[in-house]
Protein backbone atom coordinates (compact mmCIF):
# COMPACT_ATOMS: atom_id res chain seq x y z
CA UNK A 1 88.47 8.35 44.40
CA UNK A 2 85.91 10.80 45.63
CA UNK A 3 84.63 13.94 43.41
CA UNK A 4 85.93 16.17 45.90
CA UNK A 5 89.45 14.86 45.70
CA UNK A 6 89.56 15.51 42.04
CA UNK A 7 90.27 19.52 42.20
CA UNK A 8 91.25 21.11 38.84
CA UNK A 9 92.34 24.64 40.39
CA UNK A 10 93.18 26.18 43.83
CA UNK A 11 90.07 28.32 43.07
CA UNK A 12 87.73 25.20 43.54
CA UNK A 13 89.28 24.32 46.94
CA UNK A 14 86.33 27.12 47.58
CA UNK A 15 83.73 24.92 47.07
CA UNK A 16 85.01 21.29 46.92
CA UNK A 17 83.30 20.49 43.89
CA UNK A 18 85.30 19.58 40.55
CA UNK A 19 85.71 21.95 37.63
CA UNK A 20 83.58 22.03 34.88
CA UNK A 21 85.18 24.21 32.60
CA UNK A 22 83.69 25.10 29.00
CA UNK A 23 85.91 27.22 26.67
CA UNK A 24 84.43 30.35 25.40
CA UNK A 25 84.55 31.19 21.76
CA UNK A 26 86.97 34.32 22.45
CA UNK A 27 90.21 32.60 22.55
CA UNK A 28 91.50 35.91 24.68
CA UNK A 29 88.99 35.11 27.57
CA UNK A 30 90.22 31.87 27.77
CA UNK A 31 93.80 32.88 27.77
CA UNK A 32 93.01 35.31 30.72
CA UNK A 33 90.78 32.62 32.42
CA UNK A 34 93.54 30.61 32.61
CA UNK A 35 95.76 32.98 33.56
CA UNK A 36 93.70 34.01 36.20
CA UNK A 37 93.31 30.27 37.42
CA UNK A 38 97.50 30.44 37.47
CA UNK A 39 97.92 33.78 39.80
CA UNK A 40 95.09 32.42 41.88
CA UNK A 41 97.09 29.11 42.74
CA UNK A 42 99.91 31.20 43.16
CA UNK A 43 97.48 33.64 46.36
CA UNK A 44 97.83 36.40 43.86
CA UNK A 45 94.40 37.47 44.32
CA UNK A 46 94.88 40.73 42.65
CA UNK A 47 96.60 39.56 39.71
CA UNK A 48 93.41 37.07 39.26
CA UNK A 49 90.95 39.50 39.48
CA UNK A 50 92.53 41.57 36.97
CA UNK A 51 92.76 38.66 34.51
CA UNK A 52 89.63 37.17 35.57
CA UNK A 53 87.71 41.00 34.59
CA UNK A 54 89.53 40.84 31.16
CA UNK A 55 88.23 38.01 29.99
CA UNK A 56 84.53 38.97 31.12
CA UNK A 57 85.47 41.93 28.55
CA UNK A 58 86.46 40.16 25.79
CA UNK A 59 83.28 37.55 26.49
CA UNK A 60 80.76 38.52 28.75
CA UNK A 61 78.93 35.70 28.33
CA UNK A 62 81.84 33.26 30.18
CA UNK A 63 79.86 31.69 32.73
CA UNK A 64 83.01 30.46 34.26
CA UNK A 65 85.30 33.59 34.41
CA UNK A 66 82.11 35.25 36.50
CA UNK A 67 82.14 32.23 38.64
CA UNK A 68 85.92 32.64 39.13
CA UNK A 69 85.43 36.50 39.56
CA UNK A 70 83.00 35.17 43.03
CA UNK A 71 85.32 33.23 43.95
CA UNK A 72 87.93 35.57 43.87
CA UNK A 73 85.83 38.41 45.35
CA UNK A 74 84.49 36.51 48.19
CA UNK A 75 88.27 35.89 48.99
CA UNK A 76 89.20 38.99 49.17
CA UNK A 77 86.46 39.93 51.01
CA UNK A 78 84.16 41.88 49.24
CA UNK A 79 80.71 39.77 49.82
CA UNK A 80 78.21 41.89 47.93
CA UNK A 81 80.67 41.42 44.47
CA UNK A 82 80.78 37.94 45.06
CA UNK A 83 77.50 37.54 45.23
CA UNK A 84 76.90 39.76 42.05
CA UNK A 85 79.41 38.08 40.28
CA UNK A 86 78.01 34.61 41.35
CA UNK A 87 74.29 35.20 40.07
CA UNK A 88 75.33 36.44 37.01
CA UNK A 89 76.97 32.88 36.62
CA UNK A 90 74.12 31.72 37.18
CA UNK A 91 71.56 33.66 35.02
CA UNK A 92 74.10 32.17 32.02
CA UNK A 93 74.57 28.91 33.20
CA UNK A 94 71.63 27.86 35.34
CA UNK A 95 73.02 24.03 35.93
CA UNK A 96 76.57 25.92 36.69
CA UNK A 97 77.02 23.27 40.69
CA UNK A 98 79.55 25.27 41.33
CA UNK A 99 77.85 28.60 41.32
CA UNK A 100 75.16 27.18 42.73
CA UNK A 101 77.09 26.29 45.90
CA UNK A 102 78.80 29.31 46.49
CA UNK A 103 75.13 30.96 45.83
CA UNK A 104 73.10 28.42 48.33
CA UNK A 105 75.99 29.56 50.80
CA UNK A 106 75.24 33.57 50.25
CA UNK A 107 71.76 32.35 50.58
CA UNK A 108 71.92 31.16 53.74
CA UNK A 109 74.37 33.68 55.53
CA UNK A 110 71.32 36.41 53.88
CA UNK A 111 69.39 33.99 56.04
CA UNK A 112 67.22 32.30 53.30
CA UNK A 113 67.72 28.67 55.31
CA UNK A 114 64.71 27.61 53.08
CA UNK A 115 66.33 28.76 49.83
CA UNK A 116 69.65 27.62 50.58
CA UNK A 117 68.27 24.11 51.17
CA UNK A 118 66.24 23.78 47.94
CA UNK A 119 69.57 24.36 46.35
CA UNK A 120 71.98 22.17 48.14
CA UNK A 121 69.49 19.03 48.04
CA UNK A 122 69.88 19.58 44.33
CA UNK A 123 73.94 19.54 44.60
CA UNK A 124 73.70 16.24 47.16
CA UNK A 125 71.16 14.99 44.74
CA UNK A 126 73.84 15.20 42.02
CA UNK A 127 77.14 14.76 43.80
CA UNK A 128 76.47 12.33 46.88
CA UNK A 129 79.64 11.83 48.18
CA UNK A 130 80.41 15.70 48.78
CA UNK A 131 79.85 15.28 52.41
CA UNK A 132 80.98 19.51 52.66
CA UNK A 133 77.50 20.17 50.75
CA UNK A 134 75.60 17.70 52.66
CA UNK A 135 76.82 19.32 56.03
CA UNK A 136 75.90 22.95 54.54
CA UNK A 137 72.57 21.50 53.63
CA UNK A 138 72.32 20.56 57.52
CA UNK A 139 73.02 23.41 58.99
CA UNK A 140 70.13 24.99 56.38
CA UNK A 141 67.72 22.36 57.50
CA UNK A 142 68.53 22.94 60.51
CA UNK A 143 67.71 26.86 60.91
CA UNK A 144 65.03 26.09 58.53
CA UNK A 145 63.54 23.78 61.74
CA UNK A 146 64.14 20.60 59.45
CA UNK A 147 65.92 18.82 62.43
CA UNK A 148 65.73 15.44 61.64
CA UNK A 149 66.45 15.57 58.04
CA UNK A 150 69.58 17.72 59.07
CA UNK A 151 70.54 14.91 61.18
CA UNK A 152 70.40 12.15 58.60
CA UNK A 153 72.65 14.75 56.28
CA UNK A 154 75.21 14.57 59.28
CA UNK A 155 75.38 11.29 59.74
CA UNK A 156 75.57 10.75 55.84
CA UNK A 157 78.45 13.60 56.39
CA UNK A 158 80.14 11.28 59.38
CA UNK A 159 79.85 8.39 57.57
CA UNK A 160 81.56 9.33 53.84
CA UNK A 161 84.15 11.16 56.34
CA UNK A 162 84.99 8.95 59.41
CA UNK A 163 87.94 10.51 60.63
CA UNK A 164 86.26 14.31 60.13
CA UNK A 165 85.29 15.05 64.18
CA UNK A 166 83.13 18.73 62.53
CA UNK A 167 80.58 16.56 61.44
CA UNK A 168 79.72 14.21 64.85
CA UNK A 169 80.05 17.40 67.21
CA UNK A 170 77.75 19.47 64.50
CA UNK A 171 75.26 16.09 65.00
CA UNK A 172 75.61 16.51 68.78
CA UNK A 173 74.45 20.14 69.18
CA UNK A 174 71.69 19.16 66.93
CA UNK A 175 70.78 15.90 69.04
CA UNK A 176 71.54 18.17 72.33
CA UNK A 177 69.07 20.82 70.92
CA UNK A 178 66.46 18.08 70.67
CA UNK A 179 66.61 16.94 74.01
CA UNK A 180 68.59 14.13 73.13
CA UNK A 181 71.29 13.92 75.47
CA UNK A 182 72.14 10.08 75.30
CA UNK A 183 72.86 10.33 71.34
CA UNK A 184 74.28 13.63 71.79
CA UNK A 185 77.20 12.07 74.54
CA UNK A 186 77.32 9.55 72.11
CA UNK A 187 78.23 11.56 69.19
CA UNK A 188 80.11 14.05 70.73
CA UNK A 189 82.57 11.36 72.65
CA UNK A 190 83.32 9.98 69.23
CA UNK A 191 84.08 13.31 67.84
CA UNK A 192 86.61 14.20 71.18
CA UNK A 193 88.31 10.53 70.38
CA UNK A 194 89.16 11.44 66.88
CA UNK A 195 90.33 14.80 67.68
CA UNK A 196 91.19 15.59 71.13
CA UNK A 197 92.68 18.78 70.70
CA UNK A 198 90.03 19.98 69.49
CA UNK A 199 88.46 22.67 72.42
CA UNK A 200 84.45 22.57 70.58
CA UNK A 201 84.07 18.50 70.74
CA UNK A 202 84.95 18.95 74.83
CA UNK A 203 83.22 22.12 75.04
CA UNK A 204 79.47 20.93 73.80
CA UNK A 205 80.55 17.18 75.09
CA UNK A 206 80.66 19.07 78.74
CA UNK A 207 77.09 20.91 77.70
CA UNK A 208 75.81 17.50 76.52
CA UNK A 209 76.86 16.09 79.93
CA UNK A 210 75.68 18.47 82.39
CA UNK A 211 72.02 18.44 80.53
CA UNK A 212 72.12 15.00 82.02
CA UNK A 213 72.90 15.92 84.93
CA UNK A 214 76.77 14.04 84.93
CA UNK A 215 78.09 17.64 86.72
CA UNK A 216 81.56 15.95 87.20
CA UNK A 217 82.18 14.89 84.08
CA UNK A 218 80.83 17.85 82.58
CA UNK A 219 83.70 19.81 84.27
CA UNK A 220 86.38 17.57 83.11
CA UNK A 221 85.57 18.27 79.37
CA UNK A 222 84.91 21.85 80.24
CA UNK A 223 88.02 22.23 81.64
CA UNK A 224 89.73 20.50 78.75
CA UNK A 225 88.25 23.07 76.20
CA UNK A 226 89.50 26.03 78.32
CA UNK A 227 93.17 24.41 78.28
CA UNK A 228 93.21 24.10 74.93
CA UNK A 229 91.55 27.50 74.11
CA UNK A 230 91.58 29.77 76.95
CA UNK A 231 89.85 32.61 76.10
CA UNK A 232 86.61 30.05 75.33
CA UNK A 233 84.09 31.92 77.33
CA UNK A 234 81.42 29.43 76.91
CA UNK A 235 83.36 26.70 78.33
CA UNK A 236 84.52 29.30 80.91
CA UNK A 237 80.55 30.08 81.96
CA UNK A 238 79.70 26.16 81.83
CA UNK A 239 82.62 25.26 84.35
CA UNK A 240 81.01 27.87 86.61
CA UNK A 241 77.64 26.62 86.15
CA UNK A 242 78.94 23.35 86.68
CA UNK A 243 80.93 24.27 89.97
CA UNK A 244 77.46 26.41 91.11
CA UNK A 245 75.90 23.24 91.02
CA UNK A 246 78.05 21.37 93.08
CA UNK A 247 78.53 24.22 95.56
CA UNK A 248 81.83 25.30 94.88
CA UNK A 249 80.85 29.00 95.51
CA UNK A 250 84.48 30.47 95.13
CA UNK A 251 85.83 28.41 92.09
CA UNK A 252 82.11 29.22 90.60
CA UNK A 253 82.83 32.88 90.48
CA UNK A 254 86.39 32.80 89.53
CA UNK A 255 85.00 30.96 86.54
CA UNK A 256 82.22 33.48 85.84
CA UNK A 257 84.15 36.16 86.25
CA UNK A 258 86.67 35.03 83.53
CA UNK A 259 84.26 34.33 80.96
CA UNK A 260 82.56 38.05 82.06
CA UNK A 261 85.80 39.49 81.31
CA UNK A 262 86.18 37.61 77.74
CA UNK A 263 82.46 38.09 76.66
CA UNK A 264 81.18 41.37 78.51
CA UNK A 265 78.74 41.88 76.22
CA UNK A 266 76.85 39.05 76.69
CA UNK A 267 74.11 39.00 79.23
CA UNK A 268 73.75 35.44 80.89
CA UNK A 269 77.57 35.95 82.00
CA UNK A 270 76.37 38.66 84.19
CA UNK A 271 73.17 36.90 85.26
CA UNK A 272 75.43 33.84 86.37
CA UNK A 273 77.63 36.10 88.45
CA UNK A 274 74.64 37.21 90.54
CA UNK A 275 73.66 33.75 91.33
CA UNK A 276 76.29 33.09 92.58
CA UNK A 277 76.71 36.47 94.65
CA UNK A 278 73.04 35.87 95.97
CA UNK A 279 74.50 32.36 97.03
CA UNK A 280 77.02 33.31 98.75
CA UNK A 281 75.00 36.24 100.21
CA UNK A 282 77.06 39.09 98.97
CA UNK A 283 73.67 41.14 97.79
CA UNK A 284 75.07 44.29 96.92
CA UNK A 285 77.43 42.39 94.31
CA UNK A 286 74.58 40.50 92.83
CA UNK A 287 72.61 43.94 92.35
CA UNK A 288 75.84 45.31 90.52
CA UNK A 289 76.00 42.46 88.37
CA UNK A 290 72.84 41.86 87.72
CA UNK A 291 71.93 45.71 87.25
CA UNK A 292 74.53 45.00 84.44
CA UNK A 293 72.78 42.25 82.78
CA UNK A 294 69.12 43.69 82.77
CA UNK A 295 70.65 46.85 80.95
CA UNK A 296 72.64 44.48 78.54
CA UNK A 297 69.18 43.05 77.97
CA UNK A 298 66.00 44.89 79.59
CA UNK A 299 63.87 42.38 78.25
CA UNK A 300 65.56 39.41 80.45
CA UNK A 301 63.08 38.50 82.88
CA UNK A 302 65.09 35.75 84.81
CA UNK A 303 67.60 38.69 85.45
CA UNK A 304 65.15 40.59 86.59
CA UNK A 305 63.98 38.03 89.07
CA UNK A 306 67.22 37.50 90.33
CA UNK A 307 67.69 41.24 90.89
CA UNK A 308 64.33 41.78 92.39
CA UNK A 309 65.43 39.34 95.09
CA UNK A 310 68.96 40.72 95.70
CA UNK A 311 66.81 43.93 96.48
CA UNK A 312 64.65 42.26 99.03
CA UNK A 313 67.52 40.36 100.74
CA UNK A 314 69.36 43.95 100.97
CA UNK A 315 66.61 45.66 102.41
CA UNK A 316 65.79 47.53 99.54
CA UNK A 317 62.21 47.25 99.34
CA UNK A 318 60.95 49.78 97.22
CA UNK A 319 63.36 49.06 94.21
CA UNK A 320 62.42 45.19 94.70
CA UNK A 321 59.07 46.27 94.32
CA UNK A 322 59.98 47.72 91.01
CA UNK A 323 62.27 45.18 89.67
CA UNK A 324 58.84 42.71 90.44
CA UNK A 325 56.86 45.04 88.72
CA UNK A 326 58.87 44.57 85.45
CA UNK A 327 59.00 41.35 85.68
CA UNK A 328 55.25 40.68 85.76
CA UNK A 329 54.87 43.68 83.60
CA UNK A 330 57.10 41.39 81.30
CA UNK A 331 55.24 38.17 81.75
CA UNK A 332 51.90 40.09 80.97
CA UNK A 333 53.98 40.78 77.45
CA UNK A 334 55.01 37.51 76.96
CA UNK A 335 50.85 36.19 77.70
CA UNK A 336 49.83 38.74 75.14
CA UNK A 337 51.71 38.28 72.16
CA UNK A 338 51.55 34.28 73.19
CA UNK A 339 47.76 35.14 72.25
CA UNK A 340 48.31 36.89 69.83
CA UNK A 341 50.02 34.87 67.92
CA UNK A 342 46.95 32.10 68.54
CA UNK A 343 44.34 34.23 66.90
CA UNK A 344 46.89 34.92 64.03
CA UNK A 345 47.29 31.16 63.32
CA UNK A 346 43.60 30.58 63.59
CA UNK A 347 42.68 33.82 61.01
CA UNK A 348 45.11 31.73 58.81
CA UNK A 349 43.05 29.01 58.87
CA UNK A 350 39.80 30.79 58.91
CA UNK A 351 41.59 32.70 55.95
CA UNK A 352 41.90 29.46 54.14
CA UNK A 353 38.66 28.24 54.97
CA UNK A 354 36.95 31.42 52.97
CA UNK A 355 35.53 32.57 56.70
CA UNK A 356 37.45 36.27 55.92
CA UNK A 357 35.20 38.45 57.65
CA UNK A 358 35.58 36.44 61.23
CA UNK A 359 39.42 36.28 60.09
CA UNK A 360 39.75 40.23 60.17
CA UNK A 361 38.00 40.25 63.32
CA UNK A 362 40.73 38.28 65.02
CA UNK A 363 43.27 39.79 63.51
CA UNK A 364 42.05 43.18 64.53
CA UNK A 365 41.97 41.42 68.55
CA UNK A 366 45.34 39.88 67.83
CA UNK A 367 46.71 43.85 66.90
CA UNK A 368 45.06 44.81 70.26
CA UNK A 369 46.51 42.27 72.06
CA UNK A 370 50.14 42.67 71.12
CA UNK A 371 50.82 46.17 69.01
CA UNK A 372 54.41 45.45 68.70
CA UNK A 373 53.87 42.07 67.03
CA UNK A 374 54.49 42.28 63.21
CA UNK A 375 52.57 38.94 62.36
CA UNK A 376 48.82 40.35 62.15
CA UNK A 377 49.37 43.63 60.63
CA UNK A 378 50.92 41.37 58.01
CA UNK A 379 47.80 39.24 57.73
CA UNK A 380 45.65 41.92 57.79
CA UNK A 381 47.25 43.96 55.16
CA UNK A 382 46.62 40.44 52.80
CA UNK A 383 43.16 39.72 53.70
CA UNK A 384 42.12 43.25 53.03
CA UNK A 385 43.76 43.31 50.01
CA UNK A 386 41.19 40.30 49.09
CA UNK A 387 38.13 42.31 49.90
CA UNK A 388 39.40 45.94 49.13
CA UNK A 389 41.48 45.83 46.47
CA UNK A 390 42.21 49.26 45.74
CA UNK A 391 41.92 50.45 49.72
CA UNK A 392 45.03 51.99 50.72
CA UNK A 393 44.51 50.23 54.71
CA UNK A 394 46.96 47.00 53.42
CA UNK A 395 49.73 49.47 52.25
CA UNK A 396 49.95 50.41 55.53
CA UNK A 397 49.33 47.53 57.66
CA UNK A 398 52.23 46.01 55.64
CA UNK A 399 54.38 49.13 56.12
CA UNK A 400 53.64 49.08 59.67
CA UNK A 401 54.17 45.20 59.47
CA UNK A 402 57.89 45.93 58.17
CA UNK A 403 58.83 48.47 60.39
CA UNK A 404 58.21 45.71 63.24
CA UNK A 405 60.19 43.42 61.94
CA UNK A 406 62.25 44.43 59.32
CA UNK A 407 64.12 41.04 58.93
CA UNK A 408 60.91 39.26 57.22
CA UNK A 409 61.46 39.13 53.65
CA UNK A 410 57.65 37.89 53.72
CA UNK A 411 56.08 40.91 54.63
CA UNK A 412 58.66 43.16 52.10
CA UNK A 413 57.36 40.68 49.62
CA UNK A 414 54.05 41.66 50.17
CA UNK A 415 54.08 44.84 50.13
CA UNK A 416 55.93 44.67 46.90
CA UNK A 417 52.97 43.13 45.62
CA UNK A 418 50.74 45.84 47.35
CA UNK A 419 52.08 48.86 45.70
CA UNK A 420 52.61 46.96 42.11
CA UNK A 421 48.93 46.29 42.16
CA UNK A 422 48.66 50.22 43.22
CA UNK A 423 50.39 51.24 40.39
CA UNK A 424 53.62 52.47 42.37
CA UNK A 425 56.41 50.45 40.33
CA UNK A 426 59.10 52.63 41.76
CA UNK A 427 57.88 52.03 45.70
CA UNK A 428 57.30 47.88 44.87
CA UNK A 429 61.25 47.86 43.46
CA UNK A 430 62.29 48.73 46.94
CA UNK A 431 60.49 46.71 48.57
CA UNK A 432 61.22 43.49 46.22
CA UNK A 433 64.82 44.54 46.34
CA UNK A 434 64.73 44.09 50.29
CA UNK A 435 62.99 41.11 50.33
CA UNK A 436 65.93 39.61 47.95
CA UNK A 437 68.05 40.88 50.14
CA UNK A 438 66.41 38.64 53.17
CA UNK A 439 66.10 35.72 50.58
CA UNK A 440 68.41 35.72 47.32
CA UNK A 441 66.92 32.74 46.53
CA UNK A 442 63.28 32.77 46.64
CA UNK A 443 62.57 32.69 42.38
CA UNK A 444 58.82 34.15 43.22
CA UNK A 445 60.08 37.01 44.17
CA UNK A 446 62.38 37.48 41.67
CA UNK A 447 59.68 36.72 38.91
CA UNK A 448 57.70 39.46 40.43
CA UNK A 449 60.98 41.67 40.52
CA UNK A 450 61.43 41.43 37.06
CA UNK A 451 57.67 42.00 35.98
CA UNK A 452 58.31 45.71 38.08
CA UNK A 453 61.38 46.29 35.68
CA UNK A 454 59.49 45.54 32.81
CA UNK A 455 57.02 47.94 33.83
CA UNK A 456 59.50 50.68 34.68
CA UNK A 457 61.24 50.11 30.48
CA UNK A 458 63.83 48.40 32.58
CA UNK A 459 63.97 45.41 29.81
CA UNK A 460 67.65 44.00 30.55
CA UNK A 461 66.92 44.14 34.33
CA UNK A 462 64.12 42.04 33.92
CA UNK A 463 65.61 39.71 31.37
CA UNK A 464 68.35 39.51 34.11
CA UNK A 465 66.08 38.49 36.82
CA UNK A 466 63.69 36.07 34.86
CA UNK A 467 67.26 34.05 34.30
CA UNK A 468 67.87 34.15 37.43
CA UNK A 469 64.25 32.68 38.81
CA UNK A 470 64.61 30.28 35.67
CA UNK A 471 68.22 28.78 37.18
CA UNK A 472 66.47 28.86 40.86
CA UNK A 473 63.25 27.57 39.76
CA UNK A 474 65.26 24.95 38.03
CA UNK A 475 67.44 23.91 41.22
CA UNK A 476 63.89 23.80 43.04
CA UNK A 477 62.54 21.07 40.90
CA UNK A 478 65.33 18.91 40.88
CA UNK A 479 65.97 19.13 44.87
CA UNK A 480 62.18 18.24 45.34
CA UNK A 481 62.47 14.67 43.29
C-alpha cells in the first residue's frame, strides 16, 4: 500500500503525506493536539484552532501543533497565518515533509517556482510514490522553464496513478506548449478516455488538435467541453476560432460572442469578434469591438492591426492612420527593449569576464534604448557597487530598477544588500522583507535578513530567520543529490 494511502488524520488529507507525529513533553499540548486532530475530522475548524493555539501555549516548541495550526489556517482561509504558522514548523523541525510541502506550495503561489522546486525534489526524493508532490514539483519546473524535467515528473505522476486523467492533460498542455502536438493528442486522448466528463481533457484535446491543423475534430472536443461546462469561455472562443477557420462566419460569432459575454474582461475575446466582423465586412462592428480590446489592452498590437484596417475599409482614413501609427510606434518598442535586453546579457558576460568598464557602457546604451526596462538599471546598480562602493548612484538605479518591476524579488534583494552595506539597516529590512515576500524560500536572503536583525538588537528575529535558512538550506542539499 502506497504512503499516501496511509493517512493518520483528516488534517493530512491536506498534503497527502503520512503523519509523523512526536509527542511533546507537556502532556496538556498533546491532549489539545489531539483534540484538535478530533474537531478537525469532525470540519470543526474553529474548535481545532482553538485547541490547536492551546497547546502552542502550553509548548511552544510543538513542531506539530504549528504545522496543524497551517493547516487549519490555510483552511479557513487565512493564507498569510498559514504561512506564519507553517515556517515556524519549520524553523523547529527543519526535516518536518509535511511542513515542507505545505511551505514549497506557499512558495510557489508567492511565485518562487525555483524555491518551490528545490523543496519538492527533496519530498519526491524521500517519498517516491507521492505522485501529488511529484505533479506540484511539475508545475514548479514548469514556470521555472524546466520543461522537460516537468514532463518526466508527469509521466512518473501518470504512471504511479493510471486511472488519474489531471496528470496526462497537465502533460498535454506542457507537450502542447512545446510544440509538440503529436504527444500532446496523444496524452490528452488518454486523459478524455479515462474521464470523459471531464470538460478540461476535451477542452485542451480540441487546442491540441486545431494546432495541428485537425479543425473538425478540434470542434467536436470543443463542443464537448462546452456541454459539459457551459460557461467554459475558452472552449467557447476555440469553437469560434475553429468555425472562423472553416468559414462558418455566423456560427463563428455566435461562439465569440458567448465566450465575450462570460469573459469580458479578457482581450483576445474581443479581438476574435472583429475578425470575424472584418470577415464578414460589417466594419463599423469590428471598430466597436476591437476599440474594446485595444482599451482592455493598449499594448496589443495585433488588435491594433486589426482595427487600423477596419478604419481603412470604412473610409476612415485619418484614424487608420493613427491606429498604424501605434502599431509601428509599438513595434519600434518591442525592437528596443529586444536590444536592450542583448546588451544587458552581454554586460553580464563582460561583467563576468572582469571587462566592467565596457560593461557599464552597455548598460548605460541598454537604459537609453529601453527606459522602461528594469533589467539594466538592475545591473548597473551591481556593477557600480563593484567600483564605487560607497557612491549613492546603485541605491538608486536599484530603486529605480524596483519601481519598474516590482515583482523581481532579485532586484529587492539587491538593494537590500545596497543599503546594509550603506549603513541603513532599517531601509535594507524592507527591502529583504519584499523580496521574501516574492520568494519565501530563497535561504540567501533570509541569511542576509537575519544579519539586518542582528544589527538592528533584533536577536530572536534573527535567530528566527537563521532556522529558517538552516531548514531551507537543508531541503536544498538534499533535492540537489
Amino acid at each position: 500500500m502506497r504512503r499516501r494511502a496511509r493517512l493518520a488524520s483528516a488534517l493530512l488529507v491536506f498534503t497527502g503525506l503520512p503523519a509523523q507525529q512526536s509527542a511533546p513533553q507537556d502532556q496538556g499540548a498533546a491532549f489539545y493536539d489531539r483534540a484538535g486532530l478530533a474537531e478537525a475530522q469532525r470540519g470543526n475548524w474553529g474548535g481545532a484552532l482553538a485547541n490547536f493555539q492551546k497547546a502552542i501555549q502550553l509548548a511552544p516548541e510543538f513542531a506539530e501543533a504549528h504545522y496543524h495550526l497551517a493547516v487549519v489556517y490555510a483552511r479557513l482561509g487565512d493564507r498569510a497565518q498559514a504561512f506564519k504558522a507553517c515556517q515556524q514548523a519549520l524553523r523547529l523541525r527543519p526535516d518536518y515533509p509535511e511542513a515542507l510541502y505545505m511551505f514549497a506550495g506557499s512558495c510557489h503561489e508567492a511565485g518562487d517556482a525555483e524555491g518551490a522546486a528545490t523543496i519538492l525534489k527533496a519530498l519526491v526524493e524521500r517519498l517516491p510514490d507521492f505522485s501529488e508532490a511529484r505533479y506540484n514539483l511539475a508545475l514548479a519546473l514548469k514556470d521555472a522553464k524546466q520543461l522537460e524535467a516537468a514532463a518526466e515528473q508527469l509521466r512518473a505522476a501518470a504512471a504511479l496513478e493510471p486511472r488519474n486523467p489531471k496528470y496526462r492533460i497537465a502533460l498535454g498542455i506542457l507537450l502542447a506548449e512545446q510544440q509538440r502536438t503529436e504527444e500532446a493528442i496523444e496524452a490528452l486522448g488518454e486523459a478524455a478516455q479515462l474521464e470523459p466528463a471531464n470538460p478540461e481533457a476535451h477542452y485542451n484535446l480540441g487546442v491540441a488538435l486545431a494546432a495541428a491543423g485537425r479543425t473538425a475534430e478540434a470542434g467536436k472536443h470543443f463542443r464537448e467541453a462546452i456541454r459539459l461546462k457551459p460557461g467554459h469561455a475558452a472552449a467557447r472562443r476555440g469553437l469560434g476560432l475553429s468555425l472562423l477557420h472553416e468559414g462558418a462566419l455566423a456560427a463563428s460569432e455566435a461562439e465569440l460572442r458567448q465566450a465575450a459575454a462570460v469573459a469580458p474582461q479578457d482581450p483576445d475575446n474581443w479581438n476574435n469578434l472583429g475578425m470575424v466582423h472584418l470577415r464578414q465586412r460589417r466594419f463599423d462592428d469590428a471598430i466597436e469591438v476591437l476599440q474594446r480590446a485595444v482599451s482592455l489592452n493598449p499594448r496589443f498590437i495585433k488588435a491594433w492591426s486589426n482595427l487600423a484596417q477596419a478604419y481603412q475599409r470604412a473610409g476612415r482614413v485619418a484614424e487608420a492612420r493613427r491606429a498604424a501609427e501605434r502599431v509601428r510606434g509599438l513595434l519600434a518598442e518591442q525592437r528596443n527593449l529586444g536590444r536592450a535586453m542583448i546588451l544587458t546579457q552581454t554586460a553580464a558576460q563582460r561583467l563576468e569576464s572582469g571587462d566592467t568598464r565596457t560593461a557599464i557602457a552597455q548598460l548605460r546604451e541598454a537604459i537609453a534604448a529601453s527606459p522602461g526596462f528594469a533589467d539594466p538599471y538592475a545591473e548597473l546598480g551591481k556593477a557600480l557597487m563593484r567600483v564605487a562602493p560607497k557612491s549613492e548612484e546603485p541605491v538608486g538605479l536599484l530603486r529605480r530598477a524596483a519601481e519598474l518591476d516590482p515583482g523581481k524579488a532579485e532586484i529587492r534583494y539587491a538593494l537590500g544588500r545596497a543599503l546594509l552595506q550603506r549603513g541603513r539597516a532599517s531601509e535594507a529590512l524592507t527591502e529583504l522583507q519584499g523580496a521574501l515576500r516574492l520568494r519565501p524560500c530563497w535561504a540567501q536572503a533570509r541569511r542576509l535578513l537575519a544579519e539586518v536583525h542582528a544589527k538592528l538588537g533584533q536577536a530572536e528575529a534573527a535567530r528566527s530567520e537563521q532556522q529558517l535558512a538552516k531548514a531551507l538550506e537543508a531541503a536544498a542539499v538534499s533535492g540537489a543529490r
